[in-house]
Protein backbone atom coordinates (compact mmCIF):
# COMPACT_ATOMS: atom_id res chain seq x y z
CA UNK A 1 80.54 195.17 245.56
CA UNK A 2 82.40 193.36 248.18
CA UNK A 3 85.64 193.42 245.86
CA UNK A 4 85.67 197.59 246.60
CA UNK A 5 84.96 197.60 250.29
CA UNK A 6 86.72 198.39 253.05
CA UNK A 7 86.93 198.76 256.87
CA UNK A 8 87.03 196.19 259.68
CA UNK A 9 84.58 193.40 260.97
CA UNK A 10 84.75 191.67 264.42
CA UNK A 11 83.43 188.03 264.59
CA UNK A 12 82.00 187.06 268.13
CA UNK A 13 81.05 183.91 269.55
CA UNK A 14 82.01 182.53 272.90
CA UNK A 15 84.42 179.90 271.88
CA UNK A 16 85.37 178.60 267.76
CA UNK A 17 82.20 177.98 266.68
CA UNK A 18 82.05 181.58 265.07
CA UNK A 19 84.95 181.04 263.45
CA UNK A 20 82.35 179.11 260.60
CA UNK A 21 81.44 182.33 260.25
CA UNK A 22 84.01 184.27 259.81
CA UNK A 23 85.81 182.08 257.26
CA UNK A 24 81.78 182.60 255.41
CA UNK A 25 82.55 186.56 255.95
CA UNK A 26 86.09 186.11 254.48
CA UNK A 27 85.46 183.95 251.46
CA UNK A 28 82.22 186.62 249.94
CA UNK A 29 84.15 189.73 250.46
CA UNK A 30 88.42 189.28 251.24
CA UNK A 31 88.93 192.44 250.50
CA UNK A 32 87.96 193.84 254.28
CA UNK A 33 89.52 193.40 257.41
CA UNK A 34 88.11 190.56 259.53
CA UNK A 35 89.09 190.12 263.19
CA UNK A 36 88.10 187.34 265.89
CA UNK A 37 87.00 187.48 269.48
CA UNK A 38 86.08 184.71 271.65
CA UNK A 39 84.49 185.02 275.21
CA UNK A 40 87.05 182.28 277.16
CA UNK A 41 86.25 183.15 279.70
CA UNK A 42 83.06 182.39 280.24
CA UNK A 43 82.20 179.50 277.49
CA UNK A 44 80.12 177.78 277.22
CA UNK A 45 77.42 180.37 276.80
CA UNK A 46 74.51 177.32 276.19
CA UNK A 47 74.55 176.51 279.72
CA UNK A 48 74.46 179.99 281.59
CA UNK A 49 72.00 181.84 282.84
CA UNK A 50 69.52 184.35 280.97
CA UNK A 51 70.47 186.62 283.46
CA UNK A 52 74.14 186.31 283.87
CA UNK A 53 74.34 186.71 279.73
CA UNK A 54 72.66 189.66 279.61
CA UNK A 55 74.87 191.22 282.10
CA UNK A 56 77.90 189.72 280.74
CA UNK A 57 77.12 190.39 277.37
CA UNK A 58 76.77 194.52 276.69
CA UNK A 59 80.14 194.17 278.73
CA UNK A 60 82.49 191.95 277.03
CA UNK A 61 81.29 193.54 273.64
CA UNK A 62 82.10 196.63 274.63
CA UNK A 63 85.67 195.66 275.84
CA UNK A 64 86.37 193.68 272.67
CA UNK A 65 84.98 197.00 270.50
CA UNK A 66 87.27 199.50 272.52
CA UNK A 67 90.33 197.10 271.62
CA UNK A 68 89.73 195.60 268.03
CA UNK A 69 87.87 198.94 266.75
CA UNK A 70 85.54 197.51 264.25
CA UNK A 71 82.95 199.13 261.64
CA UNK A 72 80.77 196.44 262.35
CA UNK A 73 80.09 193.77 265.38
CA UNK A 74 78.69 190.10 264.43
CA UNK A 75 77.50 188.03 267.48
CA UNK A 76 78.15 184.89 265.56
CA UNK A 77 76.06 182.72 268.59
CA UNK A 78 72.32 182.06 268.41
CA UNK A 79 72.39 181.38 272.30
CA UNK A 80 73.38 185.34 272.27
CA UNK A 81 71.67 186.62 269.66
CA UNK A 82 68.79 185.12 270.74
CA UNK A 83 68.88 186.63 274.68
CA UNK A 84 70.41 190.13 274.27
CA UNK A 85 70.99 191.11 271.15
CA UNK A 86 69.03 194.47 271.84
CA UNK A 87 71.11 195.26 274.99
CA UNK A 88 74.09 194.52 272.88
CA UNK A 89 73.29 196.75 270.38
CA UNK A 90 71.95 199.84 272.59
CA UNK A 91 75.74 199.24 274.42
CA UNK A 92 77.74 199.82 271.39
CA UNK A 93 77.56 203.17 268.88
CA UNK A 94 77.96 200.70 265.71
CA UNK A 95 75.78 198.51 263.49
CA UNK A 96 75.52 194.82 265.46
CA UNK A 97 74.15 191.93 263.16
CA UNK A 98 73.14 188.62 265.10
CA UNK A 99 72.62 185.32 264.30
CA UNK A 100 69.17 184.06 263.69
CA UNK A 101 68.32 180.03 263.45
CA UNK A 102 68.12 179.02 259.80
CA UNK A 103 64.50 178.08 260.60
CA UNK A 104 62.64 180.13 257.47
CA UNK A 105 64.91 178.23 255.08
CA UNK A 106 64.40 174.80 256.60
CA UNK A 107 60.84 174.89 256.70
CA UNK A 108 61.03 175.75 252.56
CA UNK A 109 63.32 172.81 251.89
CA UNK A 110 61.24 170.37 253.69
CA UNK A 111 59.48 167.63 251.86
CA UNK A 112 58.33 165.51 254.75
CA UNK A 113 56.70 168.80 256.71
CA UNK A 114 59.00 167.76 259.54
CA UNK A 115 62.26 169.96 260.47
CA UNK A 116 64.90 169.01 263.13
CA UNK A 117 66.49 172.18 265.10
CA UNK A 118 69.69 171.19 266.78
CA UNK A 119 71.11 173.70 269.02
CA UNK A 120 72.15 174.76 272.86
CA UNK A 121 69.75 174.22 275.46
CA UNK A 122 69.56 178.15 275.84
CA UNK A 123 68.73 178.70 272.07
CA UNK A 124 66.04 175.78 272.40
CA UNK A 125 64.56 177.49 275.33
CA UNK A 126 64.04 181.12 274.02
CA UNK A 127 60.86 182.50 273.42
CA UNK A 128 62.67 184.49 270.17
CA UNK A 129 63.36 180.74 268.64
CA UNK A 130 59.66 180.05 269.42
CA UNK A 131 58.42 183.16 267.61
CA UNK A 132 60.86 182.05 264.65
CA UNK A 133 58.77 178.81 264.80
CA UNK A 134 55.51 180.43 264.83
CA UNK A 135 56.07 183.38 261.97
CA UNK A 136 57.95 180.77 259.92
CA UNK A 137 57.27 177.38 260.20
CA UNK A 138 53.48 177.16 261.82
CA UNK A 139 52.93 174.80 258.80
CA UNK A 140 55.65 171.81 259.89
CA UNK A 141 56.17 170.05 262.84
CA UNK A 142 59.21 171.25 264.24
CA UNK A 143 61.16 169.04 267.01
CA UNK A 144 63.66 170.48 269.13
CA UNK A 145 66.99 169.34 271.09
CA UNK A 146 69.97 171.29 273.01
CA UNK A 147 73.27 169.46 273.10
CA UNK A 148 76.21 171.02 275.10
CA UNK A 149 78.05 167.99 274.59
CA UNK A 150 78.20 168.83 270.79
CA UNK A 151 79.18 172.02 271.21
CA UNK A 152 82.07 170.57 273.71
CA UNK A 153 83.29 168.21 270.49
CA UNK A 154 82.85 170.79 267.85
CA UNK A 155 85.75 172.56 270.01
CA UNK A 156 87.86 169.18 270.04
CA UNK A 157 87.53 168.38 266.52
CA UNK A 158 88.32 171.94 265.49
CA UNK A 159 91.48 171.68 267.74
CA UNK A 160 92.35 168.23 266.14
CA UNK A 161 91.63 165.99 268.44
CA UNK A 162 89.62 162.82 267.50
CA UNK A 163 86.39 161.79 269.23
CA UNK A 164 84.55 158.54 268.69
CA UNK A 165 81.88 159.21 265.79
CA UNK A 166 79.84 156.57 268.12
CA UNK A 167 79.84 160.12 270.70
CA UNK A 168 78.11 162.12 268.35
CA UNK A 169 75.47 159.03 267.32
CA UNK A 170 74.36 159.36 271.01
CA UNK A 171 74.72 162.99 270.94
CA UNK A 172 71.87 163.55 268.35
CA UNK A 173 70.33 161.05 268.59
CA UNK A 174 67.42 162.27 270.85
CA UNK A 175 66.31 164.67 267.58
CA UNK A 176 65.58 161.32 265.90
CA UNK A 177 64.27 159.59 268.81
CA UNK A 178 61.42 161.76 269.81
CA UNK A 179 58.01 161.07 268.10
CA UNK A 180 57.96 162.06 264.75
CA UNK A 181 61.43 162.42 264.68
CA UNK A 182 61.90 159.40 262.02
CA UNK A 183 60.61 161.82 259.17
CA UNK A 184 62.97 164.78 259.63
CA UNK A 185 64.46 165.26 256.42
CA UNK A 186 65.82 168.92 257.06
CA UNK A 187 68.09 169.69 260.28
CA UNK A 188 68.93 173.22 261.34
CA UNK A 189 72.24 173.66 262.90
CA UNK A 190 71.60 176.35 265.00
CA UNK A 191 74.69 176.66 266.92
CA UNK A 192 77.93 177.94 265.22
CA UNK A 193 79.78 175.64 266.58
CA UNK A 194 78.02 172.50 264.47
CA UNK A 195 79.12 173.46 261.14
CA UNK A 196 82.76 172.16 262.57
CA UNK A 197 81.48 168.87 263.15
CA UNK A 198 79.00 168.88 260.08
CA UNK A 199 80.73 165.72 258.20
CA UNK A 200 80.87 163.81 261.60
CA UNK A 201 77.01 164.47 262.00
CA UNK A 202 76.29 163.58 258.68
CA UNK A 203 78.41 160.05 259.03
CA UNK A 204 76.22 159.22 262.15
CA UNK A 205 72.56 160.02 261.12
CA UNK A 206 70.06 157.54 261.69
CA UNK A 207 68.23 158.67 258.33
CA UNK A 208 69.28 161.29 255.23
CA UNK A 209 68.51 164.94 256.21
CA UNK A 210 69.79 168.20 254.93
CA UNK A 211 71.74 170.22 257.11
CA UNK A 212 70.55 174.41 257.08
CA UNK A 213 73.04 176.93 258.87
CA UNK A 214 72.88 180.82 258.89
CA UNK A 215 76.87 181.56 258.04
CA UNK A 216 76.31 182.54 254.67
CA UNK A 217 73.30 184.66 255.39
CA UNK A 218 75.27 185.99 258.27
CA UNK A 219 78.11 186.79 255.61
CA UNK A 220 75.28 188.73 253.35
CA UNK A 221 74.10 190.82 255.71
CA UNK A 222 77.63 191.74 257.00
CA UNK A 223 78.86 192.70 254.06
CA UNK A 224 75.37 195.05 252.89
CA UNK A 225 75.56 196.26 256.50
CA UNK A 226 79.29 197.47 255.92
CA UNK A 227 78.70 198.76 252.59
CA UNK A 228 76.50 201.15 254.09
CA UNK A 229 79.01 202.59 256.86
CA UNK A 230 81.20 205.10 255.95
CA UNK A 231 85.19 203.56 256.66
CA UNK A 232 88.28 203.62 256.21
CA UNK A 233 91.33 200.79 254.83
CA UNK A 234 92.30 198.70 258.28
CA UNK A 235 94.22 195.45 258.49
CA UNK A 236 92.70 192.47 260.32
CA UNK A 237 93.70 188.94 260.89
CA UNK A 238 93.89 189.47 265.01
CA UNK A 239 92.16 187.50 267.45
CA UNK A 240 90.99 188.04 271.11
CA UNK A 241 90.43 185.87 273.79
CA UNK A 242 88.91 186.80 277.50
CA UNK A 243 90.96 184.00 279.31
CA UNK A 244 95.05 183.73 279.88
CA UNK A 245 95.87 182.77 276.45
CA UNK A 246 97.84 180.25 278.46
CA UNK A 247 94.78 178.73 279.50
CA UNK A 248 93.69 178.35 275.75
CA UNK A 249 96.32 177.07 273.52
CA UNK A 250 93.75 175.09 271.85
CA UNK A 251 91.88 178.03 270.97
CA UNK A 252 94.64 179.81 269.80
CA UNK A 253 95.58 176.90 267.72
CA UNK A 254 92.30 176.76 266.10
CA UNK A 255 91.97 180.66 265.96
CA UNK A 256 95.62 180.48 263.88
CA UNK A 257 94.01 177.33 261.64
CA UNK A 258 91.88 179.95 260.46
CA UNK A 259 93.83 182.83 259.66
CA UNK A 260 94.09 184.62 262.92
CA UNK A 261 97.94 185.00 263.72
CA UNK A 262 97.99 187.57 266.58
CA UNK A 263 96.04 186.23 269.20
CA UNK A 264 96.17 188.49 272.36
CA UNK A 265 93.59 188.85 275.98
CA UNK A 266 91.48 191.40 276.74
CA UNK A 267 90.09 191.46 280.34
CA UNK A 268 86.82 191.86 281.24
């Protein structure tokens, strides 16, 4: 199916991290035409205000939509998807697909009843990631920890810069530290970001766990979603960014890593 379909996708997150998902978009169906669009200006998004992100939010997507002129918008962020996701989609007149915390999965893998959810401290503090918990995982223990400083290295890593591995020991460490934490055995990245930093996490556990993300899921749904639309052949492969794009070479480095050639501003 995916070999036959056209139109264009835009991937959104508020820095690289969606990137992971966009490459996950790319590799099940190349055929369409995937763009990129980070929110500069205004990352990180784990450390803002409910209120300030659902202002922001309907705003910036619209902006990016008006510009890029995609078929279908992915908010590649739980921290988003998880706030205002419904204003998001009630601003745009296209099919929006968000990104919900592998949680469902993770609870079926574990063996020790005990997941690990690693994420921003706005995704751990949403009541939508504590219904996930409840319709999906009432039967483990679940244990919970935001890290901005993970999201902070994702970024540097992605960009090529090297940061100790001792950094991201201490960084996620707390997961394993709180009680019960010694029999995790499945993790949930639920930031996009972490996937960028996956090997580094996985070289500084304290025990073995399994690592659960939501790209290829994302990926999935994007492509049914689009196969539903009715579109037409567009080219992809440009990026947007809502800060100077002098103020973000290392974005635009990353964002050209990945495929994304043309990266230009849009203000908001």
């Amino acid at each position: 199916m995916s070999a036959n379909l056209n139109g264009k996708v835009l991937v959104f997150d508020s820095g690289m991290g969606g990137l992971t998902v966009a490459r996950e978009v790319q590799a099940l169906a190349p055929f369409i035409a995937v763009d990129y669009a980070a929110d500069s200006g205004f990352f990180p998004y784990g450390e803002k205000s409910d209120a300030a992100l659902r202002q922001r939010l309907p705003e910036v997507a619209k902006a990016l939509c008006q510009v890029a002129r995609p078929d279908v918008f992915v908010i590649a962020c739980n921290t988003a998807s998880t706030l205002a996701l419904p204003e998001v989609r009630a601003a745009l007149d296209i099919p929006v697909i968000g990104t919900v915390p592998a949680i469902k999965p993770a609870a079926q893998l574990t063996r020790t009843g005990t997941i690990g959810l690693l994420a921003t401290p706005g995704t751990v503090r949403r009541a939508y990631t504590a219904e996930l918990i409840e319709d999906f995982a009432s039967g483990v223990r679940v244990i919970l920890h935001g890290s901005i400083a993970l999201v902070r290295m994702a970024e540097q890593v992605a960009s090529g810069h090297p940061v100790p591995l001792e950094s991201f020991r201490i960084a996620q460490a707390p997961l394993y530290q709180a009680e019960g934490g010694d029999e995790i055995d499945t993790v949930v990245l639920a930031c996009t970001h972490f996937p960028l930093i996956r090997g580094e996490l996985a070289a500084t556990l304290p025990q073995a766990v399994n690592f659960v993300d939501s790209g290829e899921a994302i990926a999935r749904q994007t492509v049914r979603v689009l196969s539903e639309q009715k579109t037409s052949e567009k080219t992809g492969g440009n990026a947007w960014v809502t800060s100077p794009i002098n103020a973000q070479a290392r974005l635009t480095e990353v964002c050209r890593r990945f495929g994304f050639a043309d990266v230009n501003q849009v203000a908001v």
